[in-house]
N, C-alpha and C. Protein backbone atom coordinates (compact mmCIF):
# COMPACT_ATOMS: atom_id res chain seq x y z
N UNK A 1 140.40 91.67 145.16
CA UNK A 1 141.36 91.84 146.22
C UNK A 1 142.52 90.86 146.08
N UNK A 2 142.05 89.50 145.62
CA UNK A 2 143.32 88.69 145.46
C UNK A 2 143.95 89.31 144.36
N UNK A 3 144.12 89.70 143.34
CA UNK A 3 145.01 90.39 142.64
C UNK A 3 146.06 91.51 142.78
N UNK A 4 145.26 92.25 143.63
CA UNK A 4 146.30 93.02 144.46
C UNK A 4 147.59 92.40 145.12
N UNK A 5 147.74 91.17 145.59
CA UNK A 5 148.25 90.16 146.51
C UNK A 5 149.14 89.41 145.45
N UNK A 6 148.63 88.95 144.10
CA UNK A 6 149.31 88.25 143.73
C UNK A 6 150.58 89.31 142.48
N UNK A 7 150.34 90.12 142.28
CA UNK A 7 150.92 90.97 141.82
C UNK A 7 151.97 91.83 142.48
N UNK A 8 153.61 92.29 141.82
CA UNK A 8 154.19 93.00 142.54
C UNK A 8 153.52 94.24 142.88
N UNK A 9 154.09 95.31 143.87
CA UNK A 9 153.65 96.53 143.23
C UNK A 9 154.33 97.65 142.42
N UNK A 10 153.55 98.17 141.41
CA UNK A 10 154.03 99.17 140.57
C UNK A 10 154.33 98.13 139.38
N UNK A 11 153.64 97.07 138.93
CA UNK A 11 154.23 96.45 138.03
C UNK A 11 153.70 97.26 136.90
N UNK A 12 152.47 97.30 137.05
CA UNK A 12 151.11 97.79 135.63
C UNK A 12 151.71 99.51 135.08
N UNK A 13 152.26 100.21 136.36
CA UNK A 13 152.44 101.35 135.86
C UNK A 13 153.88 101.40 135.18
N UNK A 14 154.45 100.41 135.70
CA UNK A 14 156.14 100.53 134.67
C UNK A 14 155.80 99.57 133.46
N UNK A 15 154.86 98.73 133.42
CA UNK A 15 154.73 97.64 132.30
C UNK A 15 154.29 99.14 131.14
N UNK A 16 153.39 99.76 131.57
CA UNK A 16 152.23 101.26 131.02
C UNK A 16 153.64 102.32 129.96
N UNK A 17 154.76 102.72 131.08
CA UNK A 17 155.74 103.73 131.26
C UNK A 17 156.53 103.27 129.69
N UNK A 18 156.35 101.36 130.24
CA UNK A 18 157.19 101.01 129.15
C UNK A 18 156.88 100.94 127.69
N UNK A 19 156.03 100.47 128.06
CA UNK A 19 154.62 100.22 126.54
C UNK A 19 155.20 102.01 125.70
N UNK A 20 154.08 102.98 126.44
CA UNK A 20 154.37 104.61 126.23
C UNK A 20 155.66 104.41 125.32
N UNK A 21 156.44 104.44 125.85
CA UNK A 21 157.91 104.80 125.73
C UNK A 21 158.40 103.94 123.74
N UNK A 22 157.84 102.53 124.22
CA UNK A 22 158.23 101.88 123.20
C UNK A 22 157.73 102.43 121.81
N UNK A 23 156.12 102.57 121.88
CA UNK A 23 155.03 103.10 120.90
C UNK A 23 155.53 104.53 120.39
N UNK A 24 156.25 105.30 121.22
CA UNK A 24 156.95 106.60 121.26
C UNK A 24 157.92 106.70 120.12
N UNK A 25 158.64 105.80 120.53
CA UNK A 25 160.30 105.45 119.47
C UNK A 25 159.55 104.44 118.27
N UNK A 26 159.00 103.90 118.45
CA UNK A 26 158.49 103.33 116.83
C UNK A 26 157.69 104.76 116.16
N UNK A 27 157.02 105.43 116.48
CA UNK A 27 156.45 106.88 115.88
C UNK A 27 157.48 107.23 115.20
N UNK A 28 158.33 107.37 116.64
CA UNK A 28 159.46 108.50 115.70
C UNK A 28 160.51 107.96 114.79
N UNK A 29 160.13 106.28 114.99
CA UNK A 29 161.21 106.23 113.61
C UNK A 29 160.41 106.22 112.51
N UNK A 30 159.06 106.10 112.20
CA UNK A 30 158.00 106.09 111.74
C UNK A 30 157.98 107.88 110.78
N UNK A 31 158.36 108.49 111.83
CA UNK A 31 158.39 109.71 111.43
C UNK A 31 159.54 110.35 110.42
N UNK A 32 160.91 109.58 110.53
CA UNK A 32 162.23 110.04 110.38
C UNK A 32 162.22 109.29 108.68
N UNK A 33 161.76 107.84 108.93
CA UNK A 33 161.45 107.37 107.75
C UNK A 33 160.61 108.69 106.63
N UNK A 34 159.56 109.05 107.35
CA UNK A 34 158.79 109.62 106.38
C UNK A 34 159.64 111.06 106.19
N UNK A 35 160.58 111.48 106.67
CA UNK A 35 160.97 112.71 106.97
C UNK A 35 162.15 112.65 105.73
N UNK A 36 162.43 111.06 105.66
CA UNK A 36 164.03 110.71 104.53
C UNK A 36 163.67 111.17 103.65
N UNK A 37 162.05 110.30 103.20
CA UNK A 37 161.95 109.93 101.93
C UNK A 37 160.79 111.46 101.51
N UNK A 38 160.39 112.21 102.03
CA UNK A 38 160.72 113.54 101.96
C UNK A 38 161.52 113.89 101.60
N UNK A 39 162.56 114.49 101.53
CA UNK A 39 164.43 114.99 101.03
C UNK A 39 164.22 114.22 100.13
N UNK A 40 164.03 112.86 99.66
CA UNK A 40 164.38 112.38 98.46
C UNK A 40 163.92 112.57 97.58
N UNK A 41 162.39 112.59 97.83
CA UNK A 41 161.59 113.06 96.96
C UNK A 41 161.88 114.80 96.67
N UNK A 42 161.96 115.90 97.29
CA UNK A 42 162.54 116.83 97.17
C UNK A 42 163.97 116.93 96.43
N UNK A 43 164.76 116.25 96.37
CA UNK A 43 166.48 116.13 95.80
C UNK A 43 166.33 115.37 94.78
N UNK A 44 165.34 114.61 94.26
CA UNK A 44 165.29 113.80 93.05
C UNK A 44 164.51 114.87 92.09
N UNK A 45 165.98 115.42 90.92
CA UNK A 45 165.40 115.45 89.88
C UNK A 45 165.53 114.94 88.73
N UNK A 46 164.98 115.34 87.57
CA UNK A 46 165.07 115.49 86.37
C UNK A 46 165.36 115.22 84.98
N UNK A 47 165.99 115.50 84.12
CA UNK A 47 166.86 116.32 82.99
C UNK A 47 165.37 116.81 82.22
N UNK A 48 165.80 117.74 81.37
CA UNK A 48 164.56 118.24 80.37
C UNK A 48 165.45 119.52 79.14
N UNK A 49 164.49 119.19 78.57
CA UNK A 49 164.89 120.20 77.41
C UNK A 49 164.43 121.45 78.36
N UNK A 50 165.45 122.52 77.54
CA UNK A 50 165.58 124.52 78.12
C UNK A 50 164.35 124.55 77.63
N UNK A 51 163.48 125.61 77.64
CA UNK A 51 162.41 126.52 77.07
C UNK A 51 163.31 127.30 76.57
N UNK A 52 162.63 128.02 75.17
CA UNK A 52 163.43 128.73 74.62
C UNK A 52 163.03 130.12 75.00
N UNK A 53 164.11 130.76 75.41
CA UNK A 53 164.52 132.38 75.57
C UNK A 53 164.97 131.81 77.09
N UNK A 54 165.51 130.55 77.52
CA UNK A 54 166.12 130.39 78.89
C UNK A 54 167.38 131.16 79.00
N UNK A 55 167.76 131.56 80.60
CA UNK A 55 168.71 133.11 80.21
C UNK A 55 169.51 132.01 81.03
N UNK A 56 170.66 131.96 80.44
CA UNK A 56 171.97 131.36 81.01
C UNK A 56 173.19 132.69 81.19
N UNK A 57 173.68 132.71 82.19
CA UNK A 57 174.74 133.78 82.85
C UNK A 57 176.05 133.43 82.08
N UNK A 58 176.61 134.90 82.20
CA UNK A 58 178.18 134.69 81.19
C UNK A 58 178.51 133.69 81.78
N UNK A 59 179.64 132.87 80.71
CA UNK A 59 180.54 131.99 81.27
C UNK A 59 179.67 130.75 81.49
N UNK A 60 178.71 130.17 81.39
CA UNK A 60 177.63 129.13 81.47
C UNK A 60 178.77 128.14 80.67
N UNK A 61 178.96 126.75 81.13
CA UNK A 61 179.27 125.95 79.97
C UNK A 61 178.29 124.25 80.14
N UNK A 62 177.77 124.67 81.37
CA UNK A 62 176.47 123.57 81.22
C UNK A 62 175.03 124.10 80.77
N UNK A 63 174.47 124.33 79.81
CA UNK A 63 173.37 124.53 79.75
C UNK A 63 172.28 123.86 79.66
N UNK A 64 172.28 122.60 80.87
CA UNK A 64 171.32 121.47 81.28
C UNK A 64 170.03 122.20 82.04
N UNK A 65 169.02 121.69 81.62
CA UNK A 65 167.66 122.19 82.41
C UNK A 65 166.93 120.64 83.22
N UNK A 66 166.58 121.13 84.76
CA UNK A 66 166.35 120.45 85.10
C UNK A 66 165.21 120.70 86.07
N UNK A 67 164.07 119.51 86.17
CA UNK A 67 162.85 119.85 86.60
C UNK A 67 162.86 118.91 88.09
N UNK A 68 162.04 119.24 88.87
CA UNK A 68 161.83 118.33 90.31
C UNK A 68 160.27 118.04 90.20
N UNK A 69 159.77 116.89 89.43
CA UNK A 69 158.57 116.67 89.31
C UNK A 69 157.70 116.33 90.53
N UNK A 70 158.67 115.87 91.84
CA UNK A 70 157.90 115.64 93.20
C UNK A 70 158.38 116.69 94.11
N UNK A 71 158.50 117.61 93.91
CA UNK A 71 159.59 118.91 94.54
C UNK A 71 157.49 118.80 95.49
N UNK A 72 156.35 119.27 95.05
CA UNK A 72 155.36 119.24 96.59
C UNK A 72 155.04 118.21 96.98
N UNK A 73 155.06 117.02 96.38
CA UNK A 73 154.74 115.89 97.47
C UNK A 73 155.88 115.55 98.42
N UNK A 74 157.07 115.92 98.07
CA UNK A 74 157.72 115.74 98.83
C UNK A 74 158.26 116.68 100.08
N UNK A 75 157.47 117.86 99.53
CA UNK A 75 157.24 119.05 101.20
C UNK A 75 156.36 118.58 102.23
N UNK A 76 155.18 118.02 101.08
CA UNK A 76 154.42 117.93 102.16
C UNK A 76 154.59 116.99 102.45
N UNK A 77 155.11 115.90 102.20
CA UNK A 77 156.00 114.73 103.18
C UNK A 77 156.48 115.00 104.33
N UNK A 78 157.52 116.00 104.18
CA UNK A 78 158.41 116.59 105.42
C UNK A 78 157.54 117.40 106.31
N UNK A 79 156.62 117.86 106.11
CA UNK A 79 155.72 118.72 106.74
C UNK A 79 155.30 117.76 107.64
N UNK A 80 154.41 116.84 106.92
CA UNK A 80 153.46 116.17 107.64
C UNK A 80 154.40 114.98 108.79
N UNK A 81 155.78 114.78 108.21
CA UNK A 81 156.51 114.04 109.07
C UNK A 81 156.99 115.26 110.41
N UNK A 82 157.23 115.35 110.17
CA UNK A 82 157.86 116.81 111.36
C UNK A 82 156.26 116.80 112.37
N UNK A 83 155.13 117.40 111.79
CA UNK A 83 153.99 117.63 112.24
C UNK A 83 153.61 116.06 113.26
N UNK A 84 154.08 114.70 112.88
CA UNK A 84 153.89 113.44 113.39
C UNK A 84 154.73 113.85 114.31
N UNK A 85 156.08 114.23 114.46
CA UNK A 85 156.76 114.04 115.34
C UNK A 85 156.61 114.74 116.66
N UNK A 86 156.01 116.11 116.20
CA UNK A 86 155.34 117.03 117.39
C UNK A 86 154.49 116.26 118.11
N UNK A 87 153.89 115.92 117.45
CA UNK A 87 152.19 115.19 117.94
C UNK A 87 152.47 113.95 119.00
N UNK A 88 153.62 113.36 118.34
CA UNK A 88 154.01 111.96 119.01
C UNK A 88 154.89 112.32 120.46
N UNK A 89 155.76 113.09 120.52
CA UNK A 89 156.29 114.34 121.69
C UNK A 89 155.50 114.69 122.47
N UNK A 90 153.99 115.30 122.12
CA UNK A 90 153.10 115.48 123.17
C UNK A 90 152.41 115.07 123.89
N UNK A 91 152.24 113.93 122.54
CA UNK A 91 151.15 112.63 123.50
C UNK A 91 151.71 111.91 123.99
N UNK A 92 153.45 111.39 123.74
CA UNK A 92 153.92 110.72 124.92
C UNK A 92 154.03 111.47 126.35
N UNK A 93 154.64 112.90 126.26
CA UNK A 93 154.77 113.53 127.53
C UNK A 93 153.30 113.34 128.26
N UNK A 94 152.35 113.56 127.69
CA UNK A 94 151.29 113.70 128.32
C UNK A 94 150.74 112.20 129.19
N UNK A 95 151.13 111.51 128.08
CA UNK A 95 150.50 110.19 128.58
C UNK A 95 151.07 109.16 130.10
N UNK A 96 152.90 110.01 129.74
CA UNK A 96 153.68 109.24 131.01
C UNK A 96 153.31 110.25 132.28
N UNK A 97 152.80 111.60 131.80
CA UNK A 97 152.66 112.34 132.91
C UNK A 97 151.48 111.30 133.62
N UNK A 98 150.29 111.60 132.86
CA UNK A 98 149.29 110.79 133.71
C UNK A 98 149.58 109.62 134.33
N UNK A 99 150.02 108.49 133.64
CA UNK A 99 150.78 107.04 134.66
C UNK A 99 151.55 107.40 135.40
N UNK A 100 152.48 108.54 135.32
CA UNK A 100 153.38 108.84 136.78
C UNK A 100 152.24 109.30 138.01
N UNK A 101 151.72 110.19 137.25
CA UNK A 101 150.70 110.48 138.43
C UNK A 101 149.93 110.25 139.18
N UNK A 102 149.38 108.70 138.07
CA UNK A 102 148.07 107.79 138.76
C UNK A 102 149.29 107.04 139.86
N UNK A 103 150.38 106.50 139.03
CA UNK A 103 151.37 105.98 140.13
C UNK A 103 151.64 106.22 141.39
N UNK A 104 151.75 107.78 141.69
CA UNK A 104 151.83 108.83 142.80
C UNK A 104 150.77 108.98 143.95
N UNK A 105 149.36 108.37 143.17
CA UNK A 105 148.27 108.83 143.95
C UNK A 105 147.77 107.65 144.56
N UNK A 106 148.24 106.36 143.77
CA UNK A 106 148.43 104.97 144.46
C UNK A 106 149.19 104.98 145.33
N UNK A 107 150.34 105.58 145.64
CA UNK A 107 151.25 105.79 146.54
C UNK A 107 150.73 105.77 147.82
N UNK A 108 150.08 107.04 147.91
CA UNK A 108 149.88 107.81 149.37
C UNK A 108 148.78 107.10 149.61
């Protein structure tokens, strides 16, 4: 009971709101990071020798061949970053819903 007394009120549920919120935005930069270096890994290629019978179109005057050796780790980079970011979206909504609510029911 003395704690009740020595405490403002509503401190625990905005200290809670805030915490949520903070853990939220570190995810998602957490996520954006993993989401870069995805694209990079996807946009980083190559050079390589043609295979022979490679069909180059009239008028060709580069006939460079080029390979993307991380072209799937780097999908599923972006996948799995995107997929964090959903996840991190839901469980924050969800989580401030409940502290607003426990907040609400302390109220009345």
């Amino acid at each position: 009971m003395a704690d009740d007394t020595t405490r403002p009120p509503d401190a625990t549920p905005r200290r809670q709101e805030t915490s949520i919120r903070v853990a939220t935005f570190v995810a998602w930069i957490a996520a954006l990071v993993g989401l870069v270096d995805g694209i990079v890994l996807v946009l980083r290629r190559r050079e390589t020798q043609c295979a022979d019978g490679t069909y180059f179109p009239e008028g060709t005057t580069d006939f460079t061949c080029y390979v993307h050796p991380q072209l799937g780790l780097g999908v599923a980079v972006i996948v799995f970053s995107i997929l964090l970011g959903i996840l991190v979206s839901l469980a924050s909504v969800s989580a401030l819903t409940l502290v607003r609510g426990r907040k609400e029911a302390e109220a009345r």
